[in-house]
C-alpha atoms as a PDB file:
ATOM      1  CA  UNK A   1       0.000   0.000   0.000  1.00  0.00           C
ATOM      2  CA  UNK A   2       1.416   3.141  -0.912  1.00  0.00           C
ATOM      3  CA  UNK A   3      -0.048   6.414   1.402  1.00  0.00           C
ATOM      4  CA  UNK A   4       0.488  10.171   0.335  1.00  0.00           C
ATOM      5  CA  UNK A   5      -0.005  12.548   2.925  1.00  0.00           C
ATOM      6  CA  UNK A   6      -0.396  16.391   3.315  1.00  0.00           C
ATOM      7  CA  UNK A   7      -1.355  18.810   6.135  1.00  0.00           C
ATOM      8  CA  UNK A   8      -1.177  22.295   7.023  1.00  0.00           C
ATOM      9  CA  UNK A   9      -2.179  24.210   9.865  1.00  0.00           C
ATOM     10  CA  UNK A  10      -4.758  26.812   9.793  1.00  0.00           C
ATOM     11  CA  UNK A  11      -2.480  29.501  11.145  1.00  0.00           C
ATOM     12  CA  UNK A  12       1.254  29.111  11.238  1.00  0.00           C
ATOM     13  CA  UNK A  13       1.471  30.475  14.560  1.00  0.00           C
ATOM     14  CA  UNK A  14      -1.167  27.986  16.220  1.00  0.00           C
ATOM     15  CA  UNK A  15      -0.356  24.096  16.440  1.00  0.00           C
ATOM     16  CA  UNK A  16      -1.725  21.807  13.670  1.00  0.00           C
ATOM     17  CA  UNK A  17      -4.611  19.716  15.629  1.00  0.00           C
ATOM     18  CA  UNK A  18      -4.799  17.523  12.959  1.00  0.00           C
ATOM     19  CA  UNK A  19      -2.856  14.054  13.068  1.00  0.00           C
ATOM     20  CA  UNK A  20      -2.444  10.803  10.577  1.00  0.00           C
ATOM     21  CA  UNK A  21      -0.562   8.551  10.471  1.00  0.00           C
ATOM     22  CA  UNK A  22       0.539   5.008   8.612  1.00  0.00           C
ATOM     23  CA  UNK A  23       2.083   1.605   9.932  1.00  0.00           C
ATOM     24  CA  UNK A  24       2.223  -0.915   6.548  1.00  0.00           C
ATOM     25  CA  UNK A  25      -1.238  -1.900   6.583  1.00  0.00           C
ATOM     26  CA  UNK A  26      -3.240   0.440   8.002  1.00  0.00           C
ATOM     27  CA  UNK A  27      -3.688   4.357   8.303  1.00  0.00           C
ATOM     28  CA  UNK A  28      -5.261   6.973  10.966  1.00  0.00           C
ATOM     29  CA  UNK A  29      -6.129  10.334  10.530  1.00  0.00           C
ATOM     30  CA  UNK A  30      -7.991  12.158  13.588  1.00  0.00           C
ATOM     31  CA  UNK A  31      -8.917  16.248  13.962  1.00  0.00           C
ATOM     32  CA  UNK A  32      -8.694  17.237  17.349  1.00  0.00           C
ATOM     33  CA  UNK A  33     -11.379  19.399  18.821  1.00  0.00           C
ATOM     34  CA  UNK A  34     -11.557  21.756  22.493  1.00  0.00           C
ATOM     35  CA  UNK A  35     -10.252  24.797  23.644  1.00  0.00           C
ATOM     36  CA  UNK A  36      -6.625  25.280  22.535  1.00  0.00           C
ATOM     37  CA  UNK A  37      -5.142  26.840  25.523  1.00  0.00           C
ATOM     38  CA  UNK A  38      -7.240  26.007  28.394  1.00  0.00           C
ATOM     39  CA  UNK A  39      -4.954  24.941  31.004  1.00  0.00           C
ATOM     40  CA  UNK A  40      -7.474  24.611  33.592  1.00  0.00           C
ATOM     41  CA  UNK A  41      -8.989  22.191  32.127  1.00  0.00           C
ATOM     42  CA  UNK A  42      -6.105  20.081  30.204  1.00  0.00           C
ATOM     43  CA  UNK A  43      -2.675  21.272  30.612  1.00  0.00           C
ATOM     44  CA  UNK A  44      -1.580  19.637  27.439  1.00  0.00           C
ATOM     45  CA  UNK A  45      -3.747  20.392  24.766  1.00  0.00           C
ATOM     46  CA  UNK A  46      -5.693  19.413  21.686  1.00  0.00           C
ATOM     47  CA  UNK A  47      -2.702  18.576  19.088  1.00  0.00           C
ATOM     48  CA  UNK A  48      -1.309  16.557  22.390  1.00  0.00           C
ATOM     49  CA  UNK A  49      -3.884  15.061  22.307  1.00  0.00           C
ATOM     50  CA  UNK A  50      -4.759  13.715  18.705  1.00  0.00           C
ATOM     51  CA  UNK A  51      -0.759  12.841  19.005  1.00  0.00           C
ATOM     52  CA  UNK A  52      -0.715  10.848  21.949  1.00  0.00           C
ATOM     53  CA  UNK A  53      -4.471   9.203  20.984  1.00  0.00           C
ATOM     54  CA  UNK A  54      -3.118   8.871  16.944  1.00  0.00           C
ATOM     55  CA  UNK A  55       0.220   7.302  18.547  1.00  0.00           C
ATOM     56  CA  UNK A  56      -1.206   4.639  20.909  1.00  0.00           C
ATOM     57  CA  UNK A  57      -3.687   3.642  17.971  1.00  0.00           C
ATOM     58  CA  UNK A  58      -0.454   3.112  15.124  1.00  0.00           C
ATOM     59  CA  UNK A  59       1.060   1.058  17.880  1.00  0.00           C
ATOM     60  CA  UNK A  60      -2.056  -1.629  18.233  1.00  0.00           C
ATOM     61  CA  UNK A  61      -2.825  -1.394  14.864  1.00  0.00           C
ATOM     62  CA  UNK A  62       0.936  -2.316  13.789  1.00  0.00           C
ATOM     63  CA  UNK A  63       0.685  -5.113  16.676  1.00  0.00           C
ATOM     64  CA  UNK A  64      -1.444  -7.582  14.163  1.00  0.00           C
ATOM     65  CA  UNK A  65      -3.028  -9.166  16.629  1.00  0.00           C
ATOM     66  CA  UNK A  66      -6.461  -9.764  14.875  1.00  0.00           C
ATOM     67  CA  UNK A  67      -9.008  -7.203  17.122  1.00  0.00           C
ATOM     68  CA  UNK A  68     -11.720  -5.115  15.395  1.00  0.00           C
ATOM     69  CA  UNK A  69     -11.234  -1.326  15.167  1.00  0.00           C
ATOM     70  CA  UNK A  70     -13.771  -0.287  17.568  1.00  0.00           C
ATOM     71  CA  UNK A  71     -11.698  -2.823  20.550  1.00  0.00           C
ATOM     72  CA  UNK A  72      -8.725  -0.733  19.241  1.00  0.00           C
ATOM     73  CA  UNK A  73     -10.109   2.483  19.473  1.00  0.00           C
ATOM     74  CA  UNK A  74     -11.425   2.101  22.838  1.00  0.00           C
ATOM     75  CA  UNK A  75      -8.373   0.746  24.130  1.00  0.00           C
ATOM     76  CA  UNK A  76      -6.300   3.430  23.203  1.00  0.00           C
ATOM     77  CA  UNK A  77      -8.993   6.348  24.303  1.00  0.00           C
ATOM     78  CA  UNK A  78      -8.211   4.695  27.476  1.00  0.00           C
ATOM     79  CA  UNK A  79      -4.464   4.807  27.575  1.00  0.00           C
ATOM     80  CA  UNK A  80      -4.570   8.391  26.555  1.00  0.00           C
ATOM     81  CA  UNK A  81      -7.323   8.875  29.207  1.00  0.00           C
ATOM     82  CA  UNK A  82      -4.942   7.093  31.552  1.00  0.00           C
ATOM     83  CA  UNK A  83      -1.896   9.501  30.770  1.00  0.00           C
ATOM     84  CA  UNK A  84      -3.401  12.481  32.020  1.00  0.00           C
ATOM     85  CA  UNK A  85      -6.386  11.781  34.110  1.00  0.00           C
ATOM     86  CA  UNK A  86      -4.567  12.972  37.198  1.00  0.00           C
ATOM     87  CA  UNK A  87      -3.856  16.020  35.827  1.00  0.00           C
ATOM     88  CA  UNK A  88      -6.262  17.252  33.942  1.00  0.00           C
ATOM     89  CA  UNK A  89     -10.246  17.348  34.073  1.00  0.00           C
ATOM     90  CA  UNK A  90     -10.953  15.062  31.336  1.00  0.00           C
ATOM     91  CA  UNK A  91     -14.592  14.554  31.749  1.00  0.00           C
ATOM     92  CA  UNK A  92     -15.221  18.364  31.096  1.00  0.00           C
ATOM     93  CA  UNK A  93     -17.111  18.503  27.685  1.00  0.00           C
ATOM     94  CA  UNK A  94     -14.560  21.313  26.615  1.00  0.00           C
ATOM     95  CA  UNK A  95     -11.129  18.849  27.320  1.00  0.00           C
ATOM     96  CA  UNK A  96      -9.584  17.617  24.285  1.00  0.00           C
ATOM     97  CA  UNK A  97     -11.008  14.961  22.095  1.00  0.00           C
ATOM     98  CA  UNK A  98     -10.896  14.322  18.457  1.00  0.00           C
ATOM     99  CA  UNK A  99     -12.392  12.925  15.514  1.00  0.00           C
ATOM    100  CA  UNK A 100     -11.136   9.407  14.411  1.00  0.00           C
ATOM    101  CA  UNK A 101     -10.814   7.684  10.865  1.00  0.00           C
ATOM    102  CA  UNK A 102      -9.312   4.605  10.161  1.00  0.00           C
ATOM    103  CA  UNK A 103      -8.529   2.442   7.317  1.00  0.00           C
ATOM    104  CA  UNK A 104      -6.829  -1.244   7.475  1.00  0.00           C
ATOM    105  CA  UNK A 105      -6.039  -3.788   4.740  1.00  0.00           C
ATOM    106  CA  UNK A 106      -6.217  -7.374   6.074  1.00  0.00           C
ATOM    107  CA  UNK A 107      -5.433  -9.679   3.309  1.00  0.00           C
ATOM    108  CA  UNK A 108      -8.434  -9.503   0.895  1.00  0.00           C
ATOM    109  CA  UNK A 109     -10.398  -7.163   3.338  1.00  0.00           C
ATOM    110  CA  UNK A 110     -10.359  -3.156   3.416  1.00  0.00           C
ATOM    111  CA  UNK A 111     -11.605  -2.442   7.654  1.00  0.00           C
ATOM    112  CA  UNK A 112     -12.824   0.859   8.129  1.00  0.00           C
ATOM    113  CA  UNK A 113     -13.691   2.570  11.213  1.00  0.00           C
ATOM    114  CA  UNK A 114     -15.484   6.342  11.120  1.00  0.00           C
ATOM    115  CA  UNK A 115     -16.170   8.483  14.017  1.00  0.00           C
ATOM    116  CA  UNK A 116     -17.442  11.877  13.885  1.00  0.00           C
ATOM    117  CA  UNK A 117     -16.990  13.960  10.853  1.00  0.00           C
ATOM    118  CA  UNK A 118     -14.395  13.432   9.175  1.00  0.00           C
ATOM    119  CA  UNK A 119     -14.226  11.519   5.696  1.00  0.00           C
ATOM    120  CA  UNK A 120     -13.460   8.231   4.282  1.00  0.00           C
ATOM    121  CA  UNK A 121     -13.995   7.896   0.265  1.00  0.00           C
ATOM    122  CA  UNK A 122     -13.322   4.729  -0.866  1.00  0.00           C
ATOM    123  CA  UNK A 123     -12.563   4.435  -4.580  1.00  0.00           C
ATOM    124  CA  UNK A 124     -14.359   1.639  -6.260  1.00  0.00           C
ATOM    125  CA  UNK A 125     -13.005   0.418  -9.443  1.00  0.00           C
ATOM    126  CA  UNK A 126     -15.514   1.310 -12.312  1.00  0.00           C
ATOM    127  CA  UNK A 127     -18.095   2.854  -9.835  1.00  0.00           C
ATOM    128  CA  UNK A 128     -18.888   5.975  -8.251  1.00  0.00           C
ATOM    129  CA  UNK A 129     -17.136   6.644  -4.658  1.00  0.00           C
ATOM    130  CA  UNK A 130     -18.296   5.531  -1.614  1.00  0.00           C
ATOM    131  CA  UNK A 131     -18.618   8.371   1.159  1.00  0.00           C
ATOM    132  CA  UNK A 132     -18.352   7.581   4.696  1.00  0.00           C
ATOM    133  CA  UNK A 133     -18.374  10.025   7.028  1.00  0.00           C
ATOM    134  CA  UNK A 134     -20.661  10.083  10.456  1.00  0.00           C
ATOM    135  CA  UNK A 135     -22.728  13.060  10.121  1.00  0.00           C
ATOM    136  CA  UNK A 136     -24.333  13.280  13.621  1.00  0.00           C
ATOM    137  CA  UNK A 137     -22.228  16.061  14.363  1.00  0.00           C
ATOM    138  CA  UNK A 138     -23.522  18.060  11.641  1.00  0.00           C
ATOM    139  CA  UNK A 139     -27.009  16.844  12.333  1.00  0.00           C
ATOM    140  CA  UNK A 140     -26.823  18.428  15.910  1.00  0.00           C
ATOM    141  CA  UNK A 141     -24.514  21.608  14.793  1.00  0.00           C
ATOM    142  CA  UNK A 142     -27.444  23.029  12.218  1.00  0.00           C
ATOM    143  CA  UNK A 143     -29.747  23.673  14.996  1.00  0.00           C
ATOM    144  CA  UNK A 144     -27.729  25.882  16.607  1.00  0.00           C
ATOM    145  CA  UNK A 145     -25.263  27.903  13.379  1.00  0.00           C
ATOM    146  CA  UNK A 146     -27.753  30.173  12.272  1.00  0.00           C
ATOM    147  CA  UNK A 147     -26.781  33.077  14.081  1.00  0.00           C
ATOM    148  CA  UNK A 148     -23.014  32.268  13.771  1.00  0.00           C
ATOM    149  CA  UNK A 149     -23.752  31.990   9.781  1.00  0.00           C
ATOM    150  CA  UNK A 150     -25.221  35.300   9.600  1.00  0.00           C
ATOM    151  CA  UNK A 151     -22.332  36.955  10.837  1.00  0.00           C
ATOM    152  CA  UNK A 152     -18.876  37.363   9.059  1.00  0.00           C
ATOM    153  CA  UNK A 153     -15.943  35.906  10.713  1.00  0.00           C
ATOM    154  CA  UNK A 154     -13.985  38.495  12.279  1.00  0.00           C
ATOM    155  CA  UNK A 155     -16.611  40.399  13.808  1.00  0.00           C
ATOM    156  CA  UNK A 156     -17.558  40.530  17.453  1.00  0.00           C
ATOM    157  CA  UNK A 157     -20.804  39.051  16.434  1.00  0.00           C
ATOM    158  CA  UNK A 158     -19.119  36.246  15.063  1.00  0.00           C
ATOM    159  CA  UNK A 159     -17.176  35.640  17.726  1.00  0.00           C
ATOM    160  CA  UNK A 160     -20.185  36.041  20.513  1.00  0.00           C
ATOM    161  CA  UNK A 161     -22.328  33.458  18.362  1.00  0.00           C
ATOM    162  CA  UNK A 162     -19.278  31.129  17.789  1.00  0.00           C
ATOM    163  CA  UNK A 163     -18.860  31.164  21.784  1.00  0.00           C
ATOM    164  CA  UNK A 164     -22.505  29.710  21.991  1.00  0.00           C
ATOM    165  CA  UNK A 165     -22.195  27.311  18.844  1.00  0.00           C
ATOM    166  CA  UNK A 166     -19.216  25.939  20.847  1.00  0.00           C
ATOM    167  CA  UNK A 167     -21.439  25.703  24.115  1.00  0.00           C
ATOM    168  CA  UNK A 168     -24.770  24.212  22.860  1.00  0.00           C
ATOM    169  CA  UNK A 169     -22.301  21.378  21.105  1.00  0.00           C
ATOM    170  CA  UNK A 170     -20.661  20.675  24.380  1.00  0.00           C
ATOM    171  CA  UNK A 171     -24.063  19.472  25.830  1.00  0.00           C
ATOM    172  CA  UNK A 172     -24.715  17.061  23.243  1.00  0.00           C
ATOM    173  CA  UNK A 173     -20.875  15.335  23.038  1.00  0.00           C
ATOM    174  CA  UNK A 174     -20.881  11.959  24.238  1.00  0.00           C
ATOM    175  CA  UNK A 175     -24.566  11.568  24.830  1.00  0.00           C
ATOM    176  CA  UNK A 176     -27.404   9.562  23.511  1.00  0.00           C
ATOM    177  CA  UNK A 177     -29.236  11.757  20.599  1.00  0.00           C
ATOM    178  CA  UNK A 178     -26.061  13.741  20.511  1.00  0.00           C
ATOM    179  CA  UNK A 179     -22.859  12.766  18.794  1.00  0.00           C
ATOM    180  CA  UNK A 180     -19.770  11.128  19.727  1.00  0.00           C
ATOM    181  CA  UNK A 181     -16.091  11.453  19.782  1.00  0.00           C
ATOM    182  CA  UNK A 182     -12.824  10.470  21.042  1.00  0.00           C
ATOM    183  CA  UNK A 183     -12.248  11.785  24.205  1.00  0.00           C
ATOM    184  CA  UNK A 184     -12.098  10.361  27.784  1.00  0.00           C
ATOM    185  CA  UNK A 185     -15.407   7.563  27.750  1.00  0.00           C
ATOM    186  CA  UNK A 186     -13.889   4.250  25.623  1.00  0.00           C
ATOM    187  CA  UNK A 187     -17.433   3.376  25.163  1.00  0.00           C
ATOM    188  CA  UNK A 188     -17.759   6.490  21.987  1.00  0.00           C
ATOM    189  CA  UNK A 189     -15.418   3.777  20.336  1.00  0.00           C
ATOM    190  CA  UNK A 190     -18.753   1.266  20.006  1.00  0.00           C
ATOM    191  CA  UNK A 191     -20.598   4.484  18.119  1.00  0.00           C
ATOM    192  CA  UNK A 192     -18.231   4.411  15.596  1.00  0.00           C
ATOM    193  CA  UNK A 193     -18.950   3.839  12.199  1.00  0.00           C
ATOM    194  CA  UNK A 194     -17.789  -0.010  10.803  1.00  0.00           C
ATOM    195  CA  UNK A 195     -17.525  -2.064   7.905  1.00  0.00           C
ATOM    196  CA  UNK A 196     -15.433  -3.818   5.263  1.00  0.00           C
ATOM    197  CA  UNK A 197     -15.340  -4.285   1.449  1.00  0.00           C
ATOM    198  CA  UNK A 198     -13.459  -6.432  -0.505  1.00  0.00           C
ATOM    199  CA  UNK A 199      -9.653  -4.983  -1.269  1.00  0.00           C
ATOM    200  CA  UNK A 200     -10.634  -6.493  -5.063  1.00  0.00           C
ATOM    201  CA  UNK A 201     -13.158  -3.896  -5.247  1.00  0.00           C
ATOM    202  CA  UNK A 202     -11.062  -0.635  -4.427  1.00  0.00           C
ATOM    203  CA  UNK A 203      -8.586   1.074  -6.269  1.00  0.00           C
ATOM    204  CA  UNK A 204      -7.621   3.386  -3.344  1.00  0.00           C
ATOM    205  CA  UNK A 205      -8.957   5.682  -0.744  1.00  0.00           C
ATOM    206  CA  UNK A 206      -8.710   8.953   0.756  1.00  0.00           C
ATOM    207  CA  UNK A 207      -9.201  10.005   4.271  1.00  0.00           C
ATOM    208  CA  UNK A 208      -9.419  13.807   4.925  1.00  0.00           C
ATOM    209  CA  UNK A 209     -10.352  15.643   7.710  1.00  0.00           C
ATOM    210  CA  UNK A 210     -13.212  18.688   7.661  1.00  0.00           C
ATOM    211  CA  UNK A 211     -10.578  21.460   6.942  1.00  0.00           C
ATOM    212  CA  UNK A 212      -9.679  19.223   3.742  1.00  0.00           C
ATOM    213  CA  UNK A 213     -13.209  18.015   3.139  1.00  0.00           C
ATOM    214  CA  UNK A 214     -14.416  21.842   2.276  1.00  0.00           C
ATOM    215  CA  UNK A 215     -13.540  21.470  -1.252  1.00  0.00           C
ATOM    216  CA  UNK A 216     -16.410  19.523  -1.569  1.00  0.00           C
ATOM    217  CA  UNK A 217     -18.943  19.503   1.162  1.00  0.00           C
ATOM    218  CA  UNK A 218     -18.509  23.641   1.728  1.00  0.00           C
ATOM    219  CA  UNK A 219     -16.923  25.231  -1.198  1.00  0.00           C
ATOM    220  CA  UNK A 220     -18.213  22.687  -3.943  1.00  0.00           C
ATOM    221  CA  UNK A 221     -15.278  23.498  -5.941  1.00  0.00           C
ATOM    222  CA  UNK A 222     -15.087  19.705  -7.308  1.00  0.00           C
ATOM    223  CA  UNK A 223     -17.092  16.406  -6.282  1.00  0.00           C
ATOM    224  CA  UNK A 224     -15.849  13.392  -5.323  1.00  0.00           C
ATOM    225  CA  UNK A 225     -14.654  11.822  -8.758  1.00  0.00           C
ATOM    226  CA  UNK A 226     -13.136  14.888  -9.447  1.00  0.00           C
ATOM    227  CA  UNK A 227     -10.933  15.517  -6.314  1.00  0.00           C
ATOM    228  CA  UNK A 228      -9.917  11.399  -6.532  1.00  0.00           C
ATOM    229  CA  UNK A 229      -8.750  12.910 -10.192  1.00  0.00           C
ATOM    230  CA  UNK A 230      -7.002  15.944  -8.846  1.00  0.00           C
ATOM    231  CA  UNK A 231      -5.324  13.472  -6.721  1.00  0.00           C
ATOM    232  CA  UNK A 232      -3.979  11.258  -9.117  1.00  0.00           C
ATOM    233  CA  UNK A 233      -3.002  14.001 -11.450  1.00  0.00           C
ATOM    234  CA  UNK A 234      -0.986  16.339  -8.643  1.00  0.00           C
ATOM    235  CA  UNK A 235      -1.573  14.903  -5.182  1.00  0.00           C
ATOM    236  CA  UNK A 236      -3.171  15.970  -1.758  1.00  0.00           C
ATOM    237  CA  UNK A 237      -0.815  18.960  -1.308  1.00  0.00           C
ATOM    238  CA  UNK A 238      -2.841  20.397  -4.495  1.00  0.00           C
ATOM    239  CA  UNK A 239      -5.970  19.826  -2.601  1.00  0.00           C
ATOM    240  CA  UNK A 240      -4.991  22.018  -0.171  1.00  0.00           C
ATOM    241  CA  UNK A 241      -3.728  24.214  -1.998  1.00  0.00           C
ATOM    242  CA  UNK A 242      -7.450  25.014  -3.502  1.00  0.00           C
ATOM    243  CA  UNK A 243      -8.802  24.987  -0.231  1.00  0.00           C
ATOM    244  CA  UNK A 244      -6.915  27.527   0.893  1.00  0.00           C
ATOM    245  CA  UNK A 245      -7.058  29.875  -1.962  1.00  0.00           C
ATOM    246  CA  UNK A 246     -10.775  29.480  -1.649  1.00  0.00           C
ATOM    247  CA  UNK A 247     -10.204  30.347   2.506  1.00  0.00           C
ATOM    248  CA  UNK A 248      -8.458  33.327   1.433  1.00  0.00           C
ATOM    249  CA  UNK A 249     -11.340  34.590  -1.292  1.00  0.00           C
ATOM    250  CA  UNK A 250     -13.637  34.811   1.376  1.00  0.00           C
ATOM    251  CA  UNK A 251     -11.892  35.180   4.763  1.00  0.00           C
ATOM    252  CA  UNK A 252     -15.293  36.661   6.318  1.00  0.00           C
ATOM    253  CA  UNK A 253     -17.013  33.654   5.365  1.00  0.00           C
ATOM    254  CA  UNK A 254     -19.822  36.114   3.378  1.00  0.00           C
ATOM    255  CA  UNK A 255     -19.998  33.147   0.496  1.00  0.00           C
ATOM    256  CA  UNK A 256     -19.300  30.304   2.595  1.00  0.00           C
ATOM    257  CA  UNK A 257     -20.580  31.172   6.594  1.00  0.00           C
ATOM    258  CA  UNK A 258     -18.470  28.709   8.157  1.00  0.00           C
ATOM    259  CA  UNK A 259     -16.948  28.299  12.363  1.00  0.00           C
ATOM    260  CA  UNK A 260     -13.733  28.668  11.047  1.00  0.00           C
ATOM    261  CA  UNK A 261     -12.428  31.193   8.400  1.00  0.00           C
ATOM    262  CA  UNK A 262      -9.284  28.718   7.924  1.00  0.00           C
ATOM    263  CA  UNK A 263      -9.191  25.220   9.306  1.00  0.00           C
ATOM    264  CA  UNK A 264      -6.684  22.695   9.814  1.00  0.00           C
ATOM    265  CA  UNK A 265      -6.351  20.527   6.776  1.00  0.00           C
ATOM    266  CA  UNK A 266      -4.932  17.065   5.943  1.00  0.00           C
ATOM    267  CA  UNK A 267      -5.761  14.341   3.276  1.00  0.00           C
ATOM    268  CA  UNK A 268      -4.213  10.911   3.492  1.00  0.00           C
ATOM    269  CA  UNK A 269      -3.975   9.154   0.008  1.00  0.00           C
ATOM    270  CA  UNK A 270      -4.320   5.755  -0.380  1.00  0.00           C
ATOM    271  CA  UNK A 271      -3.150   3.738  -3.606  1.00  0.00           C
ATOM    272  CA  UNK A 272      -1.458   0.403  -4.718  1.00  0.00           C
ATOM    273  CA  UNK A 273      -3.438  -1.948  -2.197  1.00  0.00           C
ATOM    274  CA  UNK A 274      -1.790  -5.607  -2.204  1.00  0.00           C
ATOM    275  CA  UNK A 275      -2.563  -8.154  -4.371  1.00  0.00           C
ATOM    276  CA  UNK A 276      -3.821 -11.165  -1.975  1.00  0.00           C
ATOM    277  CA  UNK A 277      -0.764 -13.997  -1.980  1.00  0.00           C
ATOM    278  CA  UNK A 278      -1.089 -17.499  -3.368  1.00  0.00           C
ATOM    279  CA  UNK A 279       0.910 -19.751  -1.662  1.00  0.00           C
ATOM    280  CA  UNK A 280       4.164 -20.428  -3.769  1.00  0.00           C
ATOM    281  CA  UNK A 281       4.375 -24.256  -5.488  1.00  0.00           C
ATOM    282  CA  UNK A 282       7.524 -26.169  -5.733  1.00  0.00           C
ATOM    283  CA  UNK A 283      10.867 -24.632  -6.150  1.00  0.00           C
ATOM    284  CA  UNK A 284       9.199 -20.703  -6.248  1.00  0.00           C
ATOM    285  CA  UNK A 285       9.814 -18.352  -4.265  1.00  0.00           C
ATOM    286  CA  UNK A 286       6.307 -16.699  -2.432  1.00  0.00           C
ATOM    287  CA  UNK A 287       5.913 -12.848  -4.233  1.00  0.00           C
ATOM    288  CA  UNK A 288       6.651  -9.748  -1.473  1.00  0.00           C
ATOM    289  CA  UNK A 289       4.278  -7.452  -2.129  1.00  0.00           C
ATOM    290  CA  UNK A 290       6.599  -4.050  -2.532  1.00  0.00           C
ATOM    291  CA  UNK A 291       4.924  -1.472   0.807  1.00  0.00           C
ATOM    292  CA  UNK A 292       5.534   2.184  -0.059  1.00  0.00           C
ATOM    293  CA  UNK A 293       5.263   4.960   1.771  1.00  0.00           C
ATOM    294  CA  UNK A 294       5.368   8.952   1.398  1.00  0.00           C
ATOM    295  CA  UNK A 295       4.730  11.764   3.586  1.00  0.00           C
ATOM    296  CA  UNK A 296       3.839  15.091   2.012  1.00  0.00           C
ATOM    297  CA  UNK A 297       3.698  17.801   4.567  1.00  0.00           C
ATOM    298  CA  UNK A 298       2.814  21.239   3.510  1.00  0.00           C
ATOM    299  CA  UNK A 299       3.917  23.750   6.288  1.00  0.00           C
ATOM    300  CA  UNK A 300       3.644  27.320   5.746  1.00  0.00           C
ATOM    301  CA  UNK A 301       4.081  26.891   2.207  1.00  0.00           C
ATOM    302  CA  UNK A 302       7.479  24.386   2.306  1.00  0.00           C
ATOM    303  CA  UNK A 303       6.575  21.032   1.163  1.00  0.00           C
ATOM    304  CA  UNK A 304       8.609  18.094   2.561  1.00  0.00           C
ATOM    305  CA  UNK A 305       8.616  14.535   1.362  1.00  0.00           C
ATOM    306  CA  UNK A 306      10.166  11.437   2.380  1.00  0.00           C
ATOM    307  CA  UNK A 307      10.015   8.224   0.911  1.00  0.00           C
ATOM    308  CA  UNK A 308      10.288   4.424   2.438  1.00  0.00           C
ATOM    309  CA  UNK A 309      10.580   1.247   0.035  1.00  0.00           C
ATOM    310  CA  UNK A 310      10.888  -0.714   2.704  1.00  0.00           C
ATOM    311  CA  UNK A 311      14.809  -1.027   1.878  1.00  0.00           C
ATOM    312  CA  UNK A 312      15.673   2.448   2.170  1.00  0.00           C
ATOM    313  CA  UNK A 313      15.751   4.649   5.004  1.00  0.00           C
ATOM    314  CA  UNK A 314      13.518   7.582   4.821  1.00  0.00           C
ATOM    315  CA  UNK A 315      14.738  10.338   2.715  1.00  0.00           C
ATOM    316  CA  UNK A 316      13.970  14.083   3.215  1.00  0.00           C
ATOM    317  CA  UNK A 317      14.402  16.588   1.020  1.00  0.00           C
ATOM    318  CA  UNK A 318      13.964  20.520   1.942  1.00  0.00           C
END
């Protein structure tokens, strides 16, 4: 499996809260949520968080050890619950948590896990793509945006009605009727989104969180088919590169009444999913299926890449 990755923060003077991630046969991508800076609630922070929670769910998932994505996930909430529980209040509905999606190949199966809403597309050979994406956040958010909408970003309005968007969500976060994320309760992980399709089926994926996602489900600059083009064609860091310039048309949010005038964005691009292995006959040797990686981060307008053959040691260019 070969994974292409890009991210950039929404400011360059603010952490990226955005994580993802890649062990040879599987990949994560979360988008942290909460009150960046609020030490008296968590004295670490959202991007610690998505870090720590994206880190202890590589590890498992690079373990092999056979367990479905929603025993994974809630494990892991709870080691990153475990790591600062003493700390930090991390049952207040403003403490860190994040948005988690996950895709793993298992020999002839593609596993996918989606919580909250970010998106999965899955790319089916000769048909349309698949969309996954748990829109429960959105279903509760509309009831409470129109005020924040009506305002441009920037303004004090904007900021008084974003302060309340924020508040009414906190009530609903980890409830029944409400929606559900990553935070401190493992039992969010058994909300989650599931499923599998056949690896035959797909010629790749994408996983992208909201900031990325605006091309098509806020801008409409492209649909699906045609950002799984743009991807093939020049990559995610091109994808980003739209959304931004689209950001920057309208950075009161007059066209496009978003939270969020910029948002942290990151796509992770899936391609060359193995070919299942027959076992080898007499005198052959059994086929290694070639596992490629590369990273493209887009910082503050530097792109870095680094490749891995699984040979080679990564490679990093400036």
């Amino acid at each position: 499996m070969q994974v292409t990755m890009a991210t950039s923060a929404a400011k360059p003077d603010q952490p990226n809260e955005d994580f993802a991630g890649t062990v040879p046969n599987a990949v994560v991508l979360l988008d942290g949520a909460g009150l960046s800076g609020t030490t008296s609630t968590c004295l670490h922070g959202v991007a610690w968080y998505t870090r720590r929670l994206g880190g202890a769910l590589l590890g498992q998932l690079a373990a092999g050890d056979g367990q479905d994505l929603t025993a994974i996930l809630g494990q892991a909430i709870v080691q990153v619950a475990d790591a600062h529980r003493d700390t930090c209040d991390i049952s207040d509905p403003s403490s860190p948590s994040a948005t988690v999606t996950i895709l793993r190949i298992d020999d002839d199966r593609a596993d996918y896990l989606a919580l909250a809403d970010s998106v999965l597309v899955l790319d089916h050979a000769g048909d349309v793509p698949e969309v996954i994406t748990d829109g429960r956040v959105d279903a509760v958010g509309s009831r409470y945006r129109a005020a924040m909408d009506a305002a441009p970003n920037g303004t004090v309005e904007h900021d008084r009605a974003l302060r309340d968007y924020i508040e009414a969500l906190r009530a609903h976060r980890n409830r029944p009727g409400g929606f559900w994320v990553a935070a401190d309760d493992p039992g969010a992980a058994t909300e989650a989104l599931t499923g599998s399709r056949p690896v035959s089926e797909l010629r790749g994926a994408v996983l992208l969180s909201d900031g990325a996602s605006r091309i098509v489900d806020q801008f409409a600059l492209a649909d699906w088919p045609a950002v799984l083009a743009l991807l093939a064609a020049e990559g995610p860091g091109e994808v980003i590169r739209r959304v931004r310039a689209a950001e920057a048309s309208d950075p009161q949010g007059r066209r496009w009444p978003r939270a969020k005038a910029y948002d942290d964005a990151t796509l992770a691009w899936c391609t060359r999913f193995p070919a299942r292995q027959t076992p080898a006959g007499p005198g052959l040797t059994p086929a290694t299926n070639m596992i490629e990686r590369r990273h493209v981060c887009d910082a503050g307008g530097r792109v870095d890449r680094s490749e891995w053959d699984g040979s080679e040691t990564d490679k990093e260019s400036p």
